[in-house]
N, C-alpha and C. Protein backbone atom coordinates (compact mmCIF):
# COMPACT_ATOMS: atom_id res chain seq x y z
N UNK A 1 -123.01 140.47 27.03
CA UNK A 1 -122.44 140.54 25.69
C UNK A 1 -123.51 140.41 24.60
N UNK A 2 -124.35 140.51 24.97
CA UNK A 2 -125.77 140.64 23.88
C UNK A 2 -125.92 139.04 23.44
N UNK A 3 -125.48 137.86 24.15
CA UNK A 3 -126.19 136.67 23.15
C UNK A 3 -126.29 135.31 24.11
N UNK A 4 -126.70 134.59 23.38
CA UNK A 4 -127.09 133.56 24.36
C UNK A 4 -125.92 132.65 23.70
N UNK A 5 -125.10 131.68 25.17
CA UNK A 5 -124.59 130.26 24.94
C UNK A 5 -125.37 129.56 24.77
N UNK A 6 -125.87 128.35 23.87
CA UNK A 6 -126.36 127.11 24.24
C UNK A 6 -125.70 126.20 24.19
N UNK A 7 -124.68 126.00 24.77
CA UNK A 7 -124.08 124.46 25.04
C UNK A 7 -123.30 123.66 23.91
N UNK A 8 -123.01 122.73 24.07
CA UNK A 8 -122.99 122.49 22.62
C UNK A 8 -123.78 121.02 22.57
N UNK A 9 -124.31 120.78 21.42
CA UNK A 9 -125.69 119.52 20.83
C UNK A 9 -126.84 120.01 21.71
N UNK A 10 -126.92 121.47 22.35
CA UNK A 10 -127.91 121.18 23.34
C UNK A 10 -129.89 120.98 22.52
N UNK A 11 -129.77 121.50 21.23
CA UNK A 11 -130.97 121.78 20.65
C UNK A 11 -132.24 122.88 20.75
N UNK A 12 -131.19 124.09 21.59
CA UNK A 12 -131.79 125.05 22.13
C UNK A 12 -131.93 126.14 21.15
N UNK A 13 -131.32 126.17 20.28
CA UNK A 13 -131.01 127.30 19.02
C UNK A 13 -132.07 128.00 18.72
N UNK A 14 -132.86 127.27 18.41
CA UNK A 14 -134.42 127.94 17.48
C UNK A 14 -135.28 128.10 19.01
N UNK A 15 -135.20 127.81 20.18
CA UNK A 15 -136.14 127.86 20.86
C UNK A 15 -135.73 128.72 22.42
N UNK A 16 -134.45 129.49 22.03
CA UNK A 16 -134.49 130.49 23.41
C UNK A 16 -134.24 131.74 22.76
N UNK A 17 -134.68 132.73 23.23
CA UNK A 17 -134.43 134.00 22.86
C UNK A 17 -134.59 134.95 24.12
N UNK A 18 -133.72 136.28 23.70
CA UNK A 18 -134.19 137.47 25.13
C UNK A 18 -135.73 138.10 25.19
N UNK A 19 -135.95 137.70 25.98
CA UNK A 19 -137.51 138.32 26.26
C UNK A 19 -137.61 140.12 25.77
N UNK A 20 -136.49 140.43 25.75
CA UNK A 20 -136.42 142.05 25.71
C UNK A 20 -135.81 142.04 24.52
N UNK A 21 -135.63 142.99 23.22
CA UNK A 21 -134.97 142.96 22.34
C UNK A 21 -133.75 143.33 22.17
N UNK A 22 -133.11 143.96 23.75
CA UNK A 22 -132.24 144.87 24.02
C UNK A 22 -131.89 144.44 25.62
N UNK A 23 -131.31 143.51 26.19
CA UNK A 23 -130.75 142.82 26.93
C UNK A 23 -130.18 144.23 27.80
N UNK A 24 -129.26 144.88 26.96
CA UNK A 24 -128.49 145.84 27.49
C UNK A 24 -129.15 146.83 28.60
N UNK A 25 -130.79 146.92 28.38
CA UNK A 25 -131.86 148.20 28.99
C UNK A 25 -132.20 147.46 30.36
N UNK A 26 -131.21 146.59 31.15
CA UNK A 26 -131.88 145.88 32.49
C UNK A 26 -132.76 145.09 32.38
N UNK A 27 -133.02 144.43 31.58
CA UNK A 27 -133.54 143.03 31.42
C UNK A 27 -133.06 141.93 30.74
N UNK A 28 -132.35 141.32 31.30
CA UNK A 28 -131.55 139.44 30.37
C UNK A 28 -132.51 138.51 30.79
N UNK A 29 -133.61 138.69 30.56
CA UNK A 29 -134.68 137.46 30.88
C UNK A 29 -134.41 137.05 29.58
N UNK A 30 -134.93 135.44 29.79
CA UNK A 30 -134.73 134.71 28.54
C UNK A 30 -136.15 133.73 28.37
N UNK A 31 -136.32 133.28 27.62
CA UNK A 31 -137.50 132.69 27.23
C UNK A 31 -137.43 131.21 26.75
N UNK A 32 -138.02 130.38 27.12
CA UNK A 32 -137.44 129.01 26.40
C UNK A 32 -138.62 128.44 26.18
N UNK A 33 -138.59 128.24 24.61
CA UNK A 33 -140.32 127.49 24.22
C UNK A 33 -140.26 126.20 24.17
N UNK A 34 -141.51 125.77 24.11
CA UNK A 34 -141.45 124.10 23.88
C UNK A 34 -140.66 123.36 24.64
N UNK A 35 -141.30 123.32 25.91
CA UNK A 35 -140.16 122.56 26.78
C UNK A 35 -139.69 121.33 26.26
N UNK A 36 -138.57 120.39 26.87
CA UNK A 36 -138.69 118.94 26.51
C UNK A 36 -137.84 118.42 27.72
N UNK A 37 -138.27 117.28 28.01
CA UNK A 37 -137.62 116.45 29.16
C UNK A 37 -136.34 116.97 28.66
N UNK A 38 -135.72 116.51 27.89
CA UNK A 38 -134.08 116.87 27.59
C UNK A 38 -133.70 118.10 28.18
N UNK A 39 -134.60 119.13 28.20
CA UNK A 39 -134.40 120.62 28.70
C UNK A 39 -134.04 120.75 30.26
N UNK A 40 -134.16 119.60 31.17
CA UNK A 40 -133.66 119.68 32.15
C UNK A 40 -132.17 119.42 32.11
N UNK A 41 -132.15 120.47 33.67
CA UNK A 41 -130.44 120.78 33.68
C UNK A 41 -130.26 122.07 34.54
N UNK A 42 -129.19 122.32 34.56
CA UNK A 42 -128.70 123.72 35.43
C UNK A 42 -128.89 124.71 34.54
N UNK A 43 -128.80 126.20 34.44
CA UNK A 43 -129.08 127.34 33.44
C UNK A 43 -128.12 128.49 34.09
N UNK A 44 -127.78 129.22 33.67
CA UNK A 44 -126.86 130.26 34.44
C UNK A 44 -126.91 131.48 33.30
N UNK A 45 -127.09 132.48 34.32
CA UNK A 45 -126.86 133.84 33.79
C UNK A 45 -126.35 134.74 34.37
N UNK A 46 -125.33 135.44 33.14
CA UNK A 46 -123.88 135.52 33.43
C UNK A 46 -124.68 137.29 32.67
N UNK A 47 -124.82 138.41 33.64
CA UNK A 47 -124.73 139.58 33.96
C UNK A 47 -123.83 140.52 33.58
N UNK A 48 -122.86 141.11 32.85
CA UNK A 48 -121.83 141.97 33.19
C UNK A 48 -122.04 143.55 32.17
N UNK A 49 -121.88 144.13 33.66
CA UNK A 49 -121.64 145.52 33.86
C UNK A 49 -121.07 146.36 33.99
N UNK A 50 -120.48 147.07 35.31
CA UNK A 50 -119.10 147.17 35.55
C UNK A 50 -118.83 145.69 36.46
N UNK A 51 -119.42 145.30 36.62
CA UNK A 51 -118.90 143.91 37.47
C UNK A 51 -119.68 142.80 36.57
N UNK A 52 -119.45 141.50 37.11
CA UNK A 52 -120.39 140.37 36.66
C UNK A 52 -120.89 139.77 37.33
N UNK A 53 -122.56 139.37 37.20
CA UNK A 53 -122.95 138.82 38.11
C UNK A 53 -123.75 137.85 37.70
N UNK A 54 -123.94 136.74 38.34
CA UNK A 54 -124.23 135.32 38.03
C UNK A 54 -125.04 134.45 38.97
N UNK A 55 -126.38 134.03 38.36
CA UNK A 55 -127.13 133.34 39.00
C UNK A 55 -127.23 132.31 38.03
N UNK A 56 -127.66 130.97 39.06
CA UNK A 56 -128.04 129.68 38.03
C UNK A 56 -129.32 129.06 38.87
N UNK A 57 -130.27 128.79 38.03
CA UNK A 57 -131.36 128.18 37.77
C UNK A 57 -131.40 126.91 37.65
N UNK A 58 -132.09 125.88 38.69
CA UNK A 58 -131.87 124.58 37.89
C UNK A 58 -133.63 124.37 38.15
N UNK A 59 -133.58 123.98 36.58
CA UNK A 59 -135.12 123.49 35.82
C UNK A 59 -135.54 122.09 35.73
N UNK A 60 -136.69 121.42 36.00
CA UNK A 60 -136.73 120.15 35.92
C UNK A 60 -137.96 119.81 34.98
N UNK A 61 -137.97 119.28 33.56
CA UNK A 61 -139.32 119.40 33.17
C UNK A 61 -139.37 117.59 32.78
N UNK A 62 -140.48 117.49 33.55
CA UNK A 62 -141.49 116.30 33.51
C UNK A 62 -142.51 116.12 32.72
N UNK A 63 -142.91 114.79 31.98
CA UNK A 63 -143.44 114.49 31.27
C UNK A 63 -144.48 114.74 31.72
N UNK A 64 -145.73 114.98 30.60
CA UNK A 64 -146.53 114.84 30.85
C UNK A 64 -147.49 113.86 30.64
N UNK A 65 -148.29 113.62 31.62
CA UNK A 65 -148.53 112.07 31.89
C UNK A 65 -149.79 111.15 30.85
N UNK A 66 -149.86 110.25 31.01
CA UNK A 66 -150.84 109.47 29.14
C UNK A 66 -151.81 110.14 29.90
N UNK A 67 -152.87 109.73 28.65
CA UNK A 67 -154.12 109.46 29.25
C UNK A 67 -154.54 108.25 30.12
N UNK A 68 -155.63 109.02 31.14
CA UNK A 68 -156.15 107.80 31.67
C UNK A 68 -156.98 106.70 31.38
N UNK A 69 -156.44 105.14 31.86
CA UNK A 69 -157.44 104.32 31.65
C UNK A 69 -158.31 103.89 32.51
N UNK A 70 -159.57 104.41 32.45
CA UNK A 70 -160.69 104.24 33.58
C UNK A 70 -161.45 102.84 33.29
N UNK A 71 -162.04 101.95 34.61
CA UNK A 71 -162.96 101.43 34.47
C UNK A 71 -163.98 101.21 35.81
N UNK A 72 -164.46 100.62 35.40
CA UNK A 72 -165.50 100.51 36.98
C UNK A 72 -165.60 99.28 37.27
N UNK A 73 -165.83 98.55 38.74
CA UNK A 73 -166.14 97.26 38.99
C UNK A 73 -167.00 97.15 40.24
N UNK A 74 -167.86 96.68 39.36
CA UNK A 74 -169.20 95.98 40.19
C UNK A 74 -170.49 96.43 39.50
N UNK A 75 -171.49 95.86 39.96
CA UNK A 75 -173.00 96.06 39.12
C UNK A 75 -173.40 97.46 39.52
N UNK A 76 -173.71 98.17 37.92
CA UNK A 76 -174.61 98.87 37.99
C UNK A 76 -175.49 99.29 38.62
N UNK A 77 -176.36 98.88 39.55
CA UNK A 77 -177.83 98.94 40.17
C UNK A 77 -178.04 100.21 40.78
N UNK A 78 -178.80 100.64 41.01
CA UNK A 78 -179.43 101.38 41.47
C UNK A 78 -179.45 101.61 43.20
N UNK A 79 -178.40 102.56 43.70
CA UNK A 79 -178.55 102.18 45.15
C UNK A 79 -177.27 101.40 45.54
N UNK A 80 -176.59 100.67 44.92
CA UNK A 80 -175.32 100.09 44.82
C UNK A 80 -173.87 100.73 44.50
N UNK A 81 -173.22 100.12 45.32
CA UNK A 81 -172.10 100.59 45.15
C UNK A 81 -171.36 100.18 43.51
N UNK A 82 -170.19 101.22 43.37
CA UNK A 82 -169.48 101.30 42.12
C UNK A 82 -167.84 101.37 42.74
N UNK A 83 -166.99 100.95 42.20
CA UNK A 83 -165.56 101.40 42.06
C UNK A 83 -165.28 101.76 40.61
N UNK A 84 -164.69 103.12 40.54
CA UNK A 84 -164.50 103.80 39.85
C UNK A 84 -162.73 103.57 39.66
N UNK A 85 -161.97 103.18 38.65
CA UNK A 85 -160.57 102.66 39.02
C UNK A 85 -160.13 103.46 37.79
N UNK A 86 -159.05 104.20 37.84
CA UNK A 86 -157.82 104.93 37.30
C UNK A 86 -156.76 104.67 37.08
N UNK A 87 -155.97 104.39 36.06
CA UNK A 87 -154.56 104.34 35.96
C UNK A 87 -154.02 105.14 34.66
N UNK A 88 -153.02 105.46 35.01
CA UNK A 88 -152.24 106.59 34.19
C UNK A 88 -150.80 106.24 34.10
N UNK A 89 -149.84 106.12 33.25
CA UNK A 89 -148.57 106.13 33.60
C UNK A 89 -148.09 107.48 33.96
């Protein structure tokens, strides 16, 4: 039918559109910018032709993670061992 559902409160409005300008020419790809954790969920696309046809997508988007806090423990020296220690949430 030429348009996209988004749900309702989903906050998708300004940020999905058809990849093609013309849905109708065999392509309903859709595009979704700026992911956000919230953006996970099921997705479904709903096809119709002389028939309808329907696939659903389920998307999972994960944060992306801080920066790391590095440090090291033990002496410097020359020839000596180092631990090199990482944490990240």
């Amino acid at each position: 039918d030429h348009h996209v559902n988004y749900g309702s409160g989903s906050g998708l409005q300004d940020r999905v559109a058809f990849v093609q300008n013309d849905p109708s020419q065999y392509d309903a790809s859709i595009r979704l910018a700026d992911l956000q954790v919230s953006d996970t969920g099921t997705y479904q696309c709903r096809v119709k032709k002389n028939t309808v046809a329907v696939h659903e997508v389920i998307v999972t988007v994960q944060e992306k993670p801080a920066t790391p806090q590095c440090w090291t423990e033990g002496e410097l020296i020359v020839g000596s061992s180092i631990l090199l220690r990482c944490y990240s949430r």
